[in-house]
N, C-alpha and C. Protein backbone atom coordinates (compact mmCIF):
# COMPACT_ATOMS: atom_id res chain seq x y z
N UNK A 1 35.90 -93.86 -203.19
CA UNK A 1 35.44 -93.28 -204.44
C UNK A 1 33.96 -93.60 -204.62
N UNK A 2 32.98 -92.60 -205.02
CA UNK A 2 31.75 -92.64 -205.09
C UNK A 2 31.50 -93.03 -206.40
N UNK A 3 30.25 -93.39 -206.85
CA UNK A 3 29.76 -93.58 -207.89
C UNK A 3 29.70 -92.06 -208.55
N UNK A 4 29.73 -92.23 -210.06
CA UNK A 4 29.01 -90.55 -210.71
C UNK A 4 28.17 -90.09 -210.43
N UNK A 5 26.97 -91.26 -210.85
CA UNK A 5 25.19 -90.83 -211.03
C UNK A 5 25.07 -91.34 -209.85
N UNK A 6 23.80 -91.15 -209.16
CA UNK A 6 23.06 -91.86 -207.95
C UNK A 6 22.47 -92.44 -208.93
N UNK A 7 21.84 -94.42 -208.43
CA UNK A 7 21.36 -94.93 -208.86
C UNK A 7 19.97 -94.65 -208.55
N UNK A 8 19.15 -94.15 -209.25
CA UNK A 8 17.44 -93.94 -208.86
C UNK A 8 17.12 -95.72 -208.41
N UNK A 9 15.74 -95.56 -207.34
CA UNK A 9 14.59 -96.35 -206.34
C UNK A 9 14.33 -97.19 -207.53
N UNK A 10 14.41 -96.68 -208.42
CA UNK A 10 13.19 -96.87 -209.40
C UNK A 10 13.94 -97.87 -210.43
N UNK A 11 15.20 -97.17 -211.03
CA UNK A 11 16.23 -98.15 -211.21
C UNK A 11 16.93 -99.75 -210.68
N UNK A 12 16.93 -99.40 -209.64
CA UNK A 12 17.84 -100.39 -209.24
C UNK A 12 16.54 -101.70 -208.76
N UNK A 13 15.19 -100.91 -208.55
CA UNK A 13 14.08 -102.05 -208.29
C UNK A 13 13.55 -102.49 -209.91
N UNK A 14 13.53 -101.65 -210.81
CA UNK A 14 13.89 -102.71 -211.80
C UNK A 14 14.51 -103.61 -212.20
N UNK A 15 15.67 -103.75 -212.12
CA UNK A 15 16.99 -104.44 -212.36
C UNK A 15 16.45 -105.50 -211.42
N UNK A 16 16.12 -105.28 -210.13
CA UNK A 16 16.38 -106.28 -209.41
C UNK A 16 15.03 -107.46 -209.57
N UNK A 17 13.88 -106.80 -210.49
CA UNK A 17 12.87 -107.14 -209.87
C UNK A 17 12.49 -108.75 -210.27
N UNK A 18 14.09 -109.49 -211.24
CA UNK A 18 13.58 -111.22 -211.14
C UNK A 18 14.68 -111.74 -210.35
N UNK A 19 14.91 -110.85 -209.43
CA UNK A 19 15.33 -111.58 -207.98
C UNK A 19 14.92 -112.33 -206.95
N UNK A 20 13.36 -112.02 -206.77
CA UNK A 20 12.43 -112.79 -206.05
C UNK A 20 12.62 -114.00 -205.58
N UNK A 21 12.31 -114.74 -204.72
CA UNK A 21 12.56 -116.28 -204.55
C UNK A 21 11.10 -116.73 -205.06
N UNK A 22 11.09 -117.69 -205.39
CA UNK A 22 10.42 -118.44 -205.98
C UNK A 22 9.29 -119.63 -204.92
N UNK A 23 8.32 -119.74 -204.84
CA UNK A 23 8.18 -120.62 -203.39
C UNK A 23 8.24 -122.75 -204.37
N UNK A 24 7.98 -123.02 -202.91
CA UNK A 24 8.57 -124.23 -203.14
C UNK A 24 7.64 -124.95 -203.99
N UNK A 25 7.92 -125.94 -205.17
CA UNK A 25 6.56 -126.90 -205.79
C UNK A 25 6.45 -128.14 -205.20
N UNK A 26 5.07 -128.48 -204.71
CA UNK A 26 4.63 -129.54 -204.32
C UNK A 26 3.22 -130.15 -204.77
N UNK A 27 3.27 -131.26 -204.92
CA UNK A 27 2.15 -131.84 -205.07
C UNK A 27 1.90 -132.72 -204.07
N UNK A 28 0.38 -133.37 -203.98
CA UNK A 28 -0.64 -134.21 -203.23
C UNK A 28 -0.22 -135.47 -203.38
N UNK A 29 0.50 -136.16 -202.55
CA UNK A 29 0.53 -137.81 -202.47
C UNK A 29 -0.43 -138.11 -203.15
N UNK A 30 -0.82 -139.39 -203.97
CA UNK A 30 -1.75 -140.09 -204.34
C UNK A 30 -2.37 -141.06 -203.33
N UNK A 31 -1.55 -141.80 -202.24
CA UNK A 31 -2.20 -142.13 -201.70
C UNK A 31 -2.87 -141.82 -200.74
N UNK A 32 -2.10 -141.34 -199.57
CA UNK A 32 -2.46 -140.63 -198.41
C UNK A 32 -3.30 -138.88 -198.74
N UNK A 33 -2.59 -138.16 -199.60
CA UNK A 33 -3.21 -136.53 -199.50
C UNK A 33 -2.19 -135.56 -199.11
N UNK A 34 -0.94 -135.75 -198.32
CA UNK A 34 -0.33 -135.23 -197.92
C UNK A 34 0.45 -134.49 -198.90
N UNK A 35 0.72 -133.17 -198.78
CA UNK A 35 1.86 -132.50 -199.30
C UNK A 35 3.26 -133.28 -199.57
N UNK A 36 4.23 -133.33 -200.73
CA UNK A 36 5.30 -133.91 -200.79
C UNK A 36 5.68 -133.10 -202.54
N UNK A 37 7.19 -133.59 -201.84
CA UNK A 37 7.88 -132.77 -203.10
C UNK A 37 7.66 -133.58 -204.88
N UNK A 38 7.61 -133.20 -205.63
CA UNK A 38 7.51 -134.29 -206.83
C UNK A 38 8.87 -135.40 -206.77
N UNK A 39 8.64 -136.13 -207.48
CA UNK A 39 9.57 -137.46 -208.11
C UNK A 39 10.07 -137.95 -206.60
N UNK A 40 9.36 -137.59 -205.24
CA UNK A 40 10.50 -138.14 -204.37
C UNK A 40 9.51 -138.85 -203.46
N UNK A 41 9.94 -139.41 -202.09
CA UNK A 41 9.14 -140.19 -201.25
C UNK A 41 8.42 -139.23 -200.09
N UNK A 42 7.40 -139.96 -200.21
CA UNK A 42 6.22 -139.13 -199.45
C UNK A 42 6.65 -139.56 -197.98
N UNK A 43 7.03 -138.56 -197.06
CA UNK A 43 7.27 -138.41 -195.85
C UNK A 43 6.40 -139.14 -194.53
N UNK A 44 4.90 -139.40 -195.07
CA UNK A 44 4.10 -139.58 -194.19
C UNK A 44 3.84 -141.33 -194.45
N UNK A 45 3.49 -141.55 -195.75
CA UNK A 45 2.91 -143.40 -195.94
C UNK A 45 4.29 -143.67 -196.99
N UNK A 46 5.85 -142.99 -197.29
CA UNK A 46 6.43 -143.71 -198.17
C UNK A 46 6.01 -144.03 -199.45
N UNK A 47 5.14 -143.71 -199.48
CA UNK A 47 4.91 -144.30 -201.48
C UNK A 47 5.92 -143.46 -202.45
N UNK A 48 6.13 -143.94 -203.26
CA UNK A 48 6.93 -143.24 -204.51
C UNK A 48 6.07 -143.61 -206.07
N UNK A 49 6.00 -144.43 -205.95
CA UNK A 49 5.45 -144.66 -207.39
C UNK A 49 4.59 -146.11 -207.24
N UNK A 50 3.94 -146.39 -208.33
CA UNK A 50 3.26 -148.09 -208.39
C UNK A 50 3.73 -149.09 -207.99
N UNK A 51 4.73 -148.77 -208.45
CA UNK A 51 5.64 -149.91 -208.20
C UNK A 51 6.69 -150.49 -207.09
N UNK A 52 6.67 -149.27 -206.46
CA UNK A 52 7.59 -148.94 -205.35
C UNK A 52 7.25 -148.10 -204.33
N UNK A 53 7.14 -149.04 -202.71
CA UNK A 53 6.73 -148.26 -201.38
C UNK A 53 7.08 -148.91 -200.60
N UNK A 54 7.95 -147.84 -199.97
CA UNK A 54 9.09 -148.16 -198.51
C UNK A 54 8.26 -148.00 -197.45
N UNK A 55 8.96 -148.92 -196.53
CA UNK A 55 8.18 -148.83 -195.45
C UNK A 55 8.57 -147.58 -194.48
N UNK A 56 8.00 -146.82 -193.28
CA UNK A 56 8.63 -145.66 -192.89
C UNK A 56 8.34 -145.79 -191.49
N UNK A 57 9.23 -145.93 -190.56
CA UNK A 57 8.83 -146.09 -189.63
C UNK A 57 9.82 -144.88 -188.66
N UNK A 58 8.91 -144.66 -187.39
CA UNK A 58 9.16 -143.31 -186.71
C UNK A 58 10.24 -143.50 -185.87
N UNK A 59 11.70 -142.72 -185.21
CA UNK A 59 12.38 -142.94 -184.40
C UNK A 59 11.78 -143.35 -183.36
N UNK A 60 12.45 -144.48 -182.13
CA UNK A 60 11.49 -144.55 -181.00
C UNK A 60 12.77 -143.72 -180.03
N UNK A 61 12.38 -142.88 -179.45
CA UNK A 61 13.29 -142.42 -178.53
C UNK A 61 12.66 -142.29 -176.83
């Protein structure tokens, strides 16, 4: 069974148009510079906050 109306280009890209993905938010480590996600640990020197920085050390394989 078909639809009644054809949905118009024009229609259905309205409807759709806050479908978009969204890109990712990141901010600048404070210490190092590096890209990292907010509230979490920086991938490259570990810092998280003032008060708190893990150490990070690389697989040895």
């Amino acid at each position: 069974m078909l639809p009644f109306c054809k949905t118009s280009k024009s229609r259905k890209g309205t409807r759709r148009a806050h479908h978009a993905l969204k890109g990712v938010a990141s901010v600048a480590c404070p210490k190092c510079g590096q890209s990292k996600l907010p509230h979490r640990l920086c991938a490259n020197c570990g810092y998280v906050n003032k008060k708190l920085s893990l150490i990070v050390s690389e697989d040895q394989e």
